[in-house]
Structures are given as structure tokens and as C-alpha cells.
N, C-alpha and C. Protein backbone atom coordinates (compact mmCIF):
# COMPACT_ATOMS: atom_id res chain seq x y z
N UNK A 1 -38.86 31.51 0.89
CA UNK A 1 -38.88 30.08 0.74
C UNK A 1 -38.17 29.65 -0.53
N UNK A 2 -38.65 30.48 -1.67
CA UNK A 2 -37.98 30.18 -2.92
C UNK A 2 -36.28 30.25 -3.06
N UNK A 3 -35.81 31.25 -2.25
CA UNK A 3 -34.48 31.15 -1.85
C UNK A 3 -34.10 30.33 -0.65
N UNK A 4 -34.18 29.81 0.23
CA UNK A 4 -33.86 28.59 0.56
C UNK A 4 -33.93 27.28 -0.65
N UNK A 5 -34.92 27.52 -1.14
CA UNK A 5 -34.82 25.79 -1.60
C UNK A 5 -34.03 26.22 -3.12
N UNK A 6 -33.90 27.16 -3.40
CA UNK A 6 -32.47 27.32 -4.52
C UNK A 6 -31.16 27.11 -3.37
N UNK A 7 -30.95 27.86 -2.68
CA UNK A 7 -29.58 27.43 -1.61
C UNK A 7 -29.76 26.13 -1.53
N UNK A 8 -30.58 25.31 -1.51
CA UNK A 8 -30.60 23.85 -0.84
C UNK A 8 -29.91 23.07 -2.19
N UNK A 9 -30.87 23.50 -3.51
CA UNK A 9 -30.53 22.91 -4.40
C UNK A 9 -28.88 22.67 -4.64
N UNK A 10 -28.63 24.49 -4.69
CA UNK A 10 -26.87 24.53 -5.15
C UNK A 10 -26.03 23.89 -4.00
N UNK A 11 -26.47 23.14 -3.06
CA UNK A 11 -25.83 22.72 -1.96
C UNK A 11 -25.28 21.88 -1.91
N UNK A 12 -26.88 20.87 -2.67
CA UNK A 12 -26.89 19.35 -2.83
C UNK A 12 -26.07 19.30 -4.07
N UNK A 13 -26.15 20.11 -5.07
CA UNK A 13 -25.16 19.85 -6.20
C UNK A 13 -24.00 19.54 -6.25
N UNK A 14 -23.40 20.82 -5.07
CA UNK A 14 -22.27 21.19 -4.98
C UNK A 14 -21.36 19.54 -4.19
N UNK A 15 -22.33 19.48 -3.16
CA UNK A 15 -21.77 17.96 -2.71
C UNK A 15 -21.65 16.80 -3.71
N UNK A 16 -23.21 16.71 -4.58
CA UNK A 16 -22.98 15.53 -5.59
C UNK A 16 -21.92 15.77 -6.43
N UNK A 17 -21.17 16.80 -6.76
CA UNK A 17 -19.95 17.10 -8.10
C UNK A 17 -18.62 16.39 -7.29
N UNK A 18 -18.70 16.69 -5.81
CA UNK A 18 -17.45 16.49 -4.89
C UNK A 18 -16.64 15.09 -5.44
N UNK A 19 -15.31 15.05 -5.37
CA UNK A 19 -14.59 13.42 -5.79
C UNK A 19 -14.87 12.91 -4.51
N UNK A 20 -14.90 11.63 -4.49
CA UNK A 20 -14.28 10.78 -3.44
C UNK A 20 -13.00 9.73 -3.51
N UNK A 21 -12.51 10.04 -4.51
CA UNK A 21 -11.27 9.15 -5.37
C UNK A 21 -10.32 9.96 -5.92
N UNK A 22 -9.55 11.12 -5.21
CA UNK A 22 -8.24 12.20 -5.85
C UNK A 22 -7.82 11.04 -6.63
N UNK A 23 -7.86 11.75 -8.10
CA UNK A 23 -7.06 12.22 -9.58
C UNK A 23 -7.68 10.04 -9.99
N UNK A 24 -8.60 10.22 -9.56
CA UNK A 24 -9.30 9.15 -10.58
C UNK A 24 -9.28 7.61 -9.77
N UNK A 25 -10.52 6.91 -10.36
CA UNK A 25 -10.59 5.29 -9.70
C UNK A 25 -9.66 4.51 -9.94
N UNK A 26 -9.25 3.87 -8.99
CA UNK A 26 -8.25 2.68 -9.17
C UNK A 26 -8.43 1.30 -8.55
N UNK A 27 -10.10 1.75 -8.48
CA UNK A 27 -11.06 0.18 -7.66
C UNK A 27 -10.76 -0.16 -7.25
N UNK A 28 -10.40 -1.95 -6.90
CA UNK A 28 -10.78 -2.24 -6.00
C UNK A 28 -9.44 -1.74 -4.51
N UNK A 29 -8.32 -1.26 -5.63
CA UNK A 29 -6.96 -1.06 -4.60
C UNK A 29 -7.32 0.18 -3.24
N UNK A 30 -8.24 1.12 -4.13
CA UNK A 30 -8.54 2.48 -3.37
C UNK A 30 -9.00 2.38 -1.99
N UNK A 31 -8.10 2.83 -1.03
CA UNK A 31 -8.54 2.89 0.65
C UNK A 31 -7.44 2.33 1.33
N UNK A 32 -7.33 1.72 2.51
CA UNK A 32 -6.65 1.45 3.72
C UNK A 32 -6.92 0.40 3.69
N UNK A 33 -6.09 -0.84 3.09
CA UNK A 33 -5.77 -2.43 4.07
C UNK A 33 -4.95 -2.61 5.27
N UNK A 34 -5.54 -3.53 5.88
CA UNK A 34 -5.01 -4.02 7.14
C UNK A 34 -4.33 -4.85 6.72
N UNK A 35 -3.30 -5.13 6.82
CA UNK A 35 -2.28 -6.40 7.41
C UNK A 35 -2.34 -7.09 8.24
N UNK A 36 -3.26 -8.21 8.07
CA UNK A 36 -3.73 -9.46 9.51
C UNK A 36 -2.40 -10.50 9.41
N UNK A 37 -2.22 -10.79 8.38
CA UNK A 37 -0.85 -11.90 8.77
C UNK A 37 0.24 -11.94 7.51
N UNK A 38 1.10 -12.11 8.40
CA UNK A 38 2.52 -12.59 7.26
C UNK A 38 2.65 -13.94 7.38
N UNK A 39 3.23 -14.69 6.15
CA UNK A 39 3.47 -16.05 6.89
C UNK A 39 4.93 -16.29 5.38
N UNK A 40 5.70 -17.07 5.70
CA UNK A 40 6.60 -17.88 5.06
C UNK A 40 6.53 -19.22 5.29
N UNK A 41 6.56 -19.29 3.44
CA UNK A 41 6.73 -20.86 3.23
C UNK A 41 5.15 -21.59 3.64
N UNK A 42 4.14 -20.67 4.10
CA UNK A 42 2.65 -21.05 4.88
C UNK A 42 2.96 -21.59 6.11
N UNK A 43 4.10 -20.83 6.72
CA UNK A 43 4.09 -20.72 8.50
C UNK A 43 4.04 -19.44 8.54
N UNK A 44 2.34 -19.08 9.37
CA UNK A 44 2.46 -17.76 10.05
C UNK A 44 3.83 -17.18 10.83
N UNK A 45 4.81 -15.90 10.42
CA UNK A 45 5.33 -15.53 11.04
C UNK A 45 4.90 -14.86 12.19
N UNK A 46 5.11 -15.07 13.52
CA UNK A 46 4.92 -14.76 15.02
C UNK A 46 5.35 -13.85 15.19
N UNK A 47 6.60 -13.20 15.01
CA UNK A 47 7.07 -12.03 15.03
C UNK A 47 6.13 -10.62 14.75
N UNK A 48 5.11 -11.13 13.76
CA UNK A 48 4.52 -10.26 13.05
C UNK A 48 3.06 -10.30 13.86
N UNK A 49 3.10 -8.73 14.21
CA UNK A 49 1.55 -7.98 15.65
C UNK A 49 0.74 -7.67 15.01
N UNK A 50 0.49 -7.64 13.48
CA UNK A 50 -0.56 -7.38 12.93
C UNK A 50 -0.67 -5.74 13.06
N UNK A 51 0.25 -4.85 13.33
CA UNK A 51 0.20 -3.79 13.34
C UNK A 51 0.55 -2.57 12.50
N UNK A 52 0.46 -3.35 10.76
CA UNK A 52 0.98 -2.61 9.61
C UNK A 52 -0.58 -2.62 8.75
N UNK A 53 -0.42 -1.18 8.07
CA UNK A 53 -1.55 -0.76 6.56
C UNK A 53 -1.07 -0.25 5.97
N UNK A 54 -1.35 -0.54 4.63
CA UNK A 54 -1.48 -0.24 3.28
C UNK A 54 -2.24 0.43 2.88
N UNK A 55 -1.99 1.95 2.26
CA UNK A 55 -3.20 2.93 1.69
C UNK A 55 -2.93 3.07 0.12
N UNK A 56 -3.78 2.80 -0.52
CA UNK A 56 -3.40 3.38 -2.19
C UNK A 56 -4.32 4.18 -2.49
N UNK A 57 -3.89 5.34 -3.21
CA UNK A 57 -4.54 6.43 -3.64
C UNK A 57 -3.66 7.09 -5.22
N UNK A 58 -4.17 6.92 -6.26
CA UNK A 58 -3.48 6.80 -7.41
C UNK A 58 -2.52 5.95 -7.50
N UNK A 59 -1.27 6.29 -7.79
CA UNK A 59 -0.11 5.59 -7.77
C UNK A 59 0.72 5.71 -6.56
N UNK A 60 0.32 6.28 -5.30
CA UNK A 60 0.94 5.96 -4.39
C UNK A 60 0.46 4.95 -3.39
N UNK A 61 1.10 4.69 -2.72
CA UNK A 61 1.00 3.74 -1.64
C UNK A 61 2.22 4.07 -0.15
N UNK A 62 0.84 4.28 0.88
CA UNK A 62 2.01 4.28 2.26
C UNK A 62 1.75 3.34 2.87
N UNK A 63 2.66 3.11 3.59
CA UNK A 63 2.43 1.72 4.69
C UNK A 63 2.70 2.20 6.08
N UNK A 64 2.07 1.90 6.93
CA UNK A 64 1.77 2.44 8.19
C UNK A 64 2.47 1.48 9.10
N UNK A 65 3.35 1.53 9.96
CA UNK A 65 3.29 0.79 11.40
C UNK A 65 3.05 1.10 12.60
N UNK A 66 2.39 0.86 13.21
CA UNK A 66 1.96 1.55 14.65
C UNK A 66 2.66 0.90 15.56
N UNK A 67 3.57 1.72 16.17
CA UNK A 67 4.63 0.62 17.19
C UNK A 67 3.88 0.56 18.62
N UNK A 68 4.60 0.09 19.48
CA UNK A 68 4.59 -0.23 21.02
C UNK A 68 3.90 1.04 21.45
N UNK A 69 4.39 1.80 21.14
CA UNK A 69 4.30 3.30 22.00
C UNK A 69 3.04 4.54 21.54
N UNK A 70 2.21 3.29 20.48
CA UNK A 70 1.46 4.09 19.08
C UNK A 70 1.82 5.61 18.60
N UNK A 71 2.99 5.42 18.30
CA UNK A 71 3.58 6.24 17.08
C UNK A 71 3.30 4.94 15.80
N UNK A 72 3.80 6.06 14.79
CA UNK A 72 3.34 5.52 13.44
C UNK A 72 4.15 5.53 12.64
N UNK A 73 5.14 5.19 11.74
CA UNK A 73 6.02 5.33 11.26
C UNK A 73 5.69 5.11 9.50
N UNK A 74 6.11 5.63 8.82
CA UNK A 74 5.04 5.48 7.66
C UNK A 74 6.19 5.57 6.56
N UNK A 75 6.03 4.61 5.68
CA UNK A 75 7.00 4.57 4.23
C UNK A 75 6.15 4.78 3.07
N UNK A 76 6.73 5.49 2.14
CA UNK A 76 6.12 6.13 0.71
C UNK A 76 6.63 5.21 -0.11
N UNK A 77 5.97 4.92 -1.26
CA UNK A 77 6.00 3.86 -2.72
C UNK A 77 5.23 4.74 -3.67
N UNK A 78 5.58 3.49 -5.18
CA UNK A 78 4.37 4.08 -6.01
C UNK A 78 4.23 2.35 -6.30
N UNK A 79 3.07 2.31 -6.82
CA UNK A 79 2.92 1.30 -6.94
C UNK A 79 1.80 1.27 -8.63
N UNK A 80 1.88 0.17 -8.97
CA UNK A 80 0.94 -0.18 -10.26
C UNK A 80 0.50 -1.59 -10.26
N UNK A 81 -0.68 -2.02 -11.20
CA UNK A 81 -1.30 -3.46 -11.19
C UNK A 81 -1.88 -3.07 -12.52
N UNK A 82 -1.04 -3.60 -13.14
CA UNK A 82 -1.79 -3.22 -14.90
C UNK A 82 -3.05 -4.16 -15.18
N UNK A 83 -2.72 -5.89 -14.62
CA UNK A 83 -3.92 -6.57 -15.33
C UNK A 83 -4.13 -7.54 -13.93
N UNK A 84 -4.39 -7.00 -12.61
CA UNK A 84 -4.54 -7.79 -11.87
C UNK A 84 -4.03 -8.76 -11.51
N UNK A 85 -3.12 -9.18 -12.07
CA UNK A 85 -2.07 -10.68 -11.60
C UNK A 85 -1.19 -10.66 -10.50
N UNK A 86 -0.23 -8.75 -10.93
CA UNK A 86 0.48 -8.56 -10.01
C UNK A 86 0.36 -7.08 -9.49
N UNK A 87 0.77 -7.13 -8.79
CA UNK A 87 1.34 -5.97 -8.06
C UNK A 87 2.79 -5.50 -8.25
N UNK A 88 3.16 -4.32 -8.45
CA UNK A 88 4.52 -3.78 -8.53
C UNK A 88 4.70 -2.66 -7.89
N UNK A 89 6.14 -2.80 -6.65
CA UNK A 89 5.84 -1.78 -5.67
C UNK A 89 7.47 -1.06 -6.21
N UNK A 90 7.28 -0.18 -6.05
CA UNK A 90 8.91 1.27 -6.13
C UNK A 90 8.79 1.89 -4.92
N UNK A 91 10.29 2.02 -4.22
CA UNK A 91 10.38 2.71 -2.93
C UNK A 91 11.70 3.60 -3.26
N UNK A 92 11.84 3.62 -4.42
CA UNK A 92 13.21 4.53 -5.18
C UNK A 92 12.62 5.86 -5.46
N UNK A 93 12.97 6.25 -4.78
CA UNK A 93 12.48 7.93 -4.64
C UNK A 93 13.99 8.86 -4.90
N UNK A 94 15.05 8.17 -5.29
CA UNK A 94 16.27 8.68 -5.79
C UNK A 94 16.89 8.65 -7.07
N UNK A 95 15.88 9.16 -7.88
CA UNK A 95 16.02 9.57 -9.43
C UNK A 95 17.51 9.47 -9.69
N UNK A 96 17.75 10.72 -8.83
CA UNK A 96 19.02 11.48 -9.24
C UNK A 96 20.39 11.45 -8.59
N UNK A 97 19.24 11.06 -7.24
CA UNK A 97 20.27 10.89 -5.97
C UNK A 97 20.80 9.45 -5.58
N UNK A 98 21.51 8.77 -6.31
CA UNK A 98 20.99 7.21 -5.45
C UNK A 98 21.56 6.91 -4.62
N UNK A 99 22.42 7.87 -4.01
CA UNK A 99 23.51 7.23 -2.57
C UNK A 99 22.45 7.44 -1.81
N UNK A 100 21.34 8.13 -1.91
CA UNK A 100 20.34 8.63 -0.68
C UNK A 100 19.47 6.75 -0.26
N UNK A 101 19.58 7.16 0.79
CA UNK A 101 18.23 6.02 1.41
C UNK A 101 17.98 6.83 2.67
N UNK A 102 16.81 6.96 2.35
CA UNK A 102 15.84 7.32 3.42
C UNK A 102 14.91 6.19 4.18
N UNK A 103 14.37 6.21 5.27
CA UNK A 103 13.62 5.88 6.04
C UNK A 103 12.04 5.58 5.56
N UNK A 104 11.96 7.25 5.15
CA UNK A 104 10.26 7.26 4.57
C UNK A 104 10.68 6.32 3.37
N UNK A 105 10.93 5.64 2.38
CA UNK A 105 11.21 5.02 1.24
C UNK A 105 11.80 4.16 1.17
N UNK A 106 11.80 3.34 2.71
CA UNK A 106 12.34 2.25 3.23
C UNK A 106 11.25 0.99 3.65
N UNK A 107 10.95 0.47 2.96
CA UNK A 107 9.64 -0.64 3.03
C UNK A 107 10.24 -1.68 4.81
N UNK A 108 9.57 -1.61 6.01
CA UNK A 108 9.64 -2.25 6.90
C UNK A 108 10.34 -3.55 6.58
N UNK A 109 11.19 -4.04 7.46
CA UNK A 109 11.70 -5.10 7.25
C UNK A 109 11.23 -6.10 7.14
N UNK A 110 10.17 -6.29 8.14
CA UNK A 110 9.02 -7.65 8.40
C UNK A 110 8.49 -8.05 7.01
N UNK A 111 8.42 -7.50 6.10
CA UNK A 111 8.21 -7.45 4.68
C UNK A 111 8.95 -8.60 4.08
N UNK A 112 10.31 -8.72 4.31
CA UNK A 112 11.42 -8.94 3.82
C UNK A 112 11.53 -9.06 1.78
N UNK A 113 11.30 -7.57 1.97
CA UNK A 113 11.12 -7.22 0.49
C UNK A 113 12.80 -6.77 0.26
N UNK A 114 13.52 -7.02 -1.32
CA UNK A 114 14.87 -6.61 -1.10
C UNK A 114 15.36 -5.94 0.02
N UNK A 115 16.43 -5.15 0.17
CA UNK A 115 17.53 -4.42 0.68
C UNK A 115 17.66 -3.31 -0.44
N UNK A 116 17.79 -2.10 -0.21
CA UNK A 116 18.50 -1.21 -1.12
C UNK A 116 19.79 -0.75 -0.41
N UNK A 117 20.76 -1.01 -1.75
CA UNK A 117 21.65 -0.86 -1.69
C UNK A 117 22.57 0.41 -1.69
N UNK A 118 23.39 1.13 -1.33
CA UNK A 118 24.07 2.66 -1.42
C UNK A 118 24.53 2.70 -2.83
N UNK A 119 24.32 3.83 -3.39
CA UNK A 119 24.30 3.57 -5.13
C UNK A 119 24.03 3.26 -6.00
N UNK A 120 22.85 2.07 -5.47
CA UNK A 120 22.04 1.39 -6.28
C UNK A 120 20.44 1.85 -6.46
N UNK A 121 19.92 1.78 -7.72
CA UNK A 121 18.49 1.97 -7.22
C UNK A 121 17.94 1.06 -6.37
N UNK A 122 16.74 1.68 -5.77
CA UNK A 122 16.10 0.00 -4.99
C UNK A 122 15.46 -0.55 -6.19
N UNK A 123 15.51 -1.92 -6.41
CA UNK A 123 15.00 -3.25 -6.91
C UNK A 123 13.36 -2.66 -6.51
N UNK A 124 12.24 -2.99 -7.82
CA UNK A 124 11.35 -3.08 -7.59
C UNK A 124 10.77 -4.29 -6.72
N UNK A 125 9.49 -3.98 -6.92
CA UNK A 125 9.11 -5.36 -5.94
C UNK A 125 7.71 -5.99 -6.45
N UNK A 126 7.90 -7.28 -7.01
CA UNK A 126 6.70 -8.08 -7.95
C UNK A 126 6.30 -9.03 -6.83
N UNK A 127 4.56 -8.59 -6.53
CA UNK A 127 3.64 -9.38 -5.70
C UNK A 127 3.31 -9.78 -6.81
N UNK A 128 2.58 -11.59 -6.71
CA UNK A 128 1.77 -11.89 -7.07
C UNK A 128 0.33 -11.77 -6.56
N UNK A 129 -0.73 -11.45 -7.40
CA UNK A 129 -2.40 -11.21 -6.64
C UNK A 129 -2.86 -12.88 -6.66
N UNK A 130 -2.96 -13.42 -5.74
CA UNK A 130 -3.83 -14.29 -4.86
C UNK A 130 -5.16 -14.40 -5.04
N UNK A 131 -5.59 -13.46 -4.54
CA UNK A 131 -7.39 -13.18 -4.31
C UNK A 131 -7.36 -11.47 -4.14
N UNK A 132 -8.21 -11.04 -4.77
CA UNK A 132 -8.69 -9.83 -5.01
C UNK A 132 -10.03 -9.30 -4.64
N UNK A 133 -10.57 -9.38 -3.48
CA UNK A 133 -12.08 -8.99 -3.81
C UNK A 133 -12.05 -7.41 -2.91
N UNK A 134 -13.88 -6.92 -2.30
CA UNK A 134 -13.41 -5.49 -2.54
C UNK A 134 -13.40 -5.28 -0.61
N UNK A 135 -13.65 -6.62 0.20
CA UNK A 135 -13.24 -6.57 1.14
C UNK A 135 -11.92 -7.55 2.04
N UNK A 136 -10.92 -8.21 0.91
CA UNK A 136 -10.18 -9.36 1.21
C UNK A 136 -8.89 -9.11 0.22
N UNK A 137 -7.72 -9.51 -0.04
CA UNK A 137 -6.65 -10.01 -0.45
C UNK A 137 -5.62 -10.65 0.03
N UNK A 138 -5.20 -11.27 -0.94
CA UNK A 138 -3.70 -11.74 -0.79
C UNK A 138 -2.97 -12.30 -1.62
N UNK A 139 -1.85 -11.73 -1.39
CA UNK A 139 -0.77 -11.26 -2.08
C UNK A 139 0.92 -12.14 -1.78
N UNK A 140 1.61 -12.69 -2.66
CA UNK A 140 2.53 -13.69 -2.43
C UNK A 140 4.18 -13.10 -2.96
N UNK A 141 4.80 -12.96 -2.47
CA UNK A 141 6.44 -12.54 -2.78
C UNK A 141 7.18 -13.51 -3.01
N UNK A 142 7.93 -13.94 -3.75
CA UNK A 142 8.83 -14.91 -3.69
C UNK A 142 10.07 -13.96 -3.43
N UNK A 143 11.30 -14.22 -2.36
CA UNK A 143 12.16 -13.53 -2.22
C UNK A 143 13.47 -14.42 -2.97
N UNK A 144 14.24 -13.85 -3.66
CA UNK A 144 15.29 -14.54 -4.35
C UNK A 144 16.81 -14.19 -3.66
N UNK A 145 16.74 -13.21 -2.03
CA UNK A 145 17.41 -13.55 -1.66
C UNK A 145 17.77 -15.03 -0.50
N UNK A 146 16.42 -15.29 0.13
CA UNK A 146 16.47 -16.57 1.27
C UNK A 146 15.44 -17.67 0.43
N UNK A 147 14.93 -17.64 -0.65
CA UNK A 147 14.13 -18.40 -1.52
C UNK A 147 12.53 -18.79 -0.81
N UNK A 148 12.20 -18.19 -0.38
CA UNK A 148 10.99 -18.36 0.92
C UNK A 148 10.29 -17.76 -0.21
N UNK A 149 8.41 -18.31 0.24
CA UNK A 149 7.55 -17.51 -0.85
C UNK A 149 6.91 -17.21 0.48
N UNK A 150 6.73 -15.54 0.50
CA UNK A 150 6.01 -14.78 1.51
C UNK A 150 4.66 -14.46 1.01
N UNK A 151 3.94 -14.59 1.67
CA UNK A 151 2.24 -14.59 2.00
C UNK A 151 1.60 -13.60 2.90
N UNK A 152 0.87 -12.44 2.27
CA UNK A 152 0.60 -11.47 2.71
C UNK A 152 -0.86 -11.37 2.97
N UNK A 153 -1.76 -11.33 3.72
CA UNK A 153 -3.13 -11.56 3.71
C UNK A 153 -3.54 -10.10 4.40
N UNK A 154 -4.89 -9.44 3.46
CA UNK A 154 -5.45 -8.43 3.89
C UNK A 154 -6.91 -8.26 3.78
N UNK A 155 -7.48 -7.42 4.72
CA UNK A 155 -8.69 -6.97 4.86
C UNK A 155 -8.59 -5.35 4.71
N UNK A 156 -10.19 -5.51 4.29
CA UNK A 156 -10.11 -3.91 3.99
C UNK A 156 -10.56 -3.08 5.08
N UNK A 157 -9.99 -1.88 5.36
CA UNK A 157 -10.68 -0.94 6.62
C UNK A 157 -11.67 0.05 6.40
């Protein structure tokens, strides 16, 4: 009996030490948002199925689309929010390389976050934070190529 309830003990330990947050908290960003609506200018875009997420886990961030056929197509970032105001997204994954553009490091168009250019780094990308809580956001782009301010609204999964 005395060895069972030592096994039990080192069991329960072993689980309470476990992370649930790889390489540290980053509150309220940490987990999987849904993407319920896009809108420009505060007209819901229609185009947009509600079928994109957002995962942050340290400094990365993927974005998920689940198409027609539920495949998933998924783009890599890093992203930072030093004092909550904004958001700042990087999809330049070409240090060294910058003629490269890839796909995975290609932010969905529906976004209409810059264009990266061949040779160029990609242009970061400055959200403004909206509302922040630990089951809701939203998040606002102003694009300075079509002058539209894009409106991003999320729930948490």
C-alpha cells in the first residue's frame, strides 16, 4: 500500500511540474482564435466563410484556412504586442534569401495585409488592439495600399 501511494504521489507531481504554455506565458494571446468576420470600412466582407484561425504560442503565430474540400492550408509569422495597443505581425522568413516567397509565409489574401515583393523583405504588419479580453478580440489594419481600415473580429476556441 505504502508503495502505491508513493507511485501515486510521484505521479501527481510529475503532472503538476508539466507546462501548459511551451517556453513561457504570453496571456491573454496563448491558444487558437477563430476568425468570425472581416469587414472594410465597417462593411462585413461576404467573400469572407469564416473559415480562418489564428494560433500564438511564443512568438509564433499560424493561421489556418480550411478550404472547400477541408484541407488546411496554414501560413507561419512571428508576431509581438509589447504594450497591448498593437499587434505586429512578420511573415519574412528570408533573412538571407529575399528573392524567396513562399506560400507557408504568405499571409492569405482575404487579409489584405501588404504584398511581398521579389527582393524585398515583406513589410511588417501593425494591427491596432480594439478589445482584448480572454474570450473576444478585435483588431483593426489600416491598409496604405487601397486606404480601407480593415476590422478583424475574434473569439477564442
Amino acid at each position: 500500500m505504502r508503495t502505491l501511494t508513493a507511485s501515486a504521489i510521484i505521479c501527481l507531481c510529475a503532472v503538476m511540474a508539466g507546462c501548459t504554455h511551451n517556453n513561457g506565458d504570453i496571456g491573454l494571446w496563448f491558444g487558437r482564435w477563430q476568425l468570425t468576420e472581416i469587414s472594410a470600412d465597417g462593411n462585413p466582407l461576404t467573400e469572407y466563410s469564416g473559415n480562418m484561425s489564428w494560433a500564438f504560442q511564443r512568438d509564433i503565430v499560424g493561421i489556418t484556412t480550411v478550404t472547400d474540400y477541408h484541407s488546411a492550408l496554414e501560413t507561419w509569422g512571428q508576431w509581438k504586442s509589447d504594450d497591448n495597443t498593437y499587434l505586429s505581425l512578420n511573415f519574412d522568413y528570408t533573412w538571407d534569401h529575399p528573392e524567396n516567397i513562399s506560400p507557408s509565409f504568405t499571409p492569405p489574401a482575404i487579409l489584405h495585409f501588404p504584398a511581398k515583393h521579389e527582393g524585398e523583405p515583406y513589410p511588417p504588419v501593425m494591427l491596432d488592439i480594439v478589445e482584448q479580453t480572454s474570450s473576444k478580440m478585435t483588431l483593426t489594419y489600416h491598409s496604405a495600399a487601397d486606404g480601407v481600415l480593415y476590422t478583424y473580429k475574434f473569439r477564442k476556441q
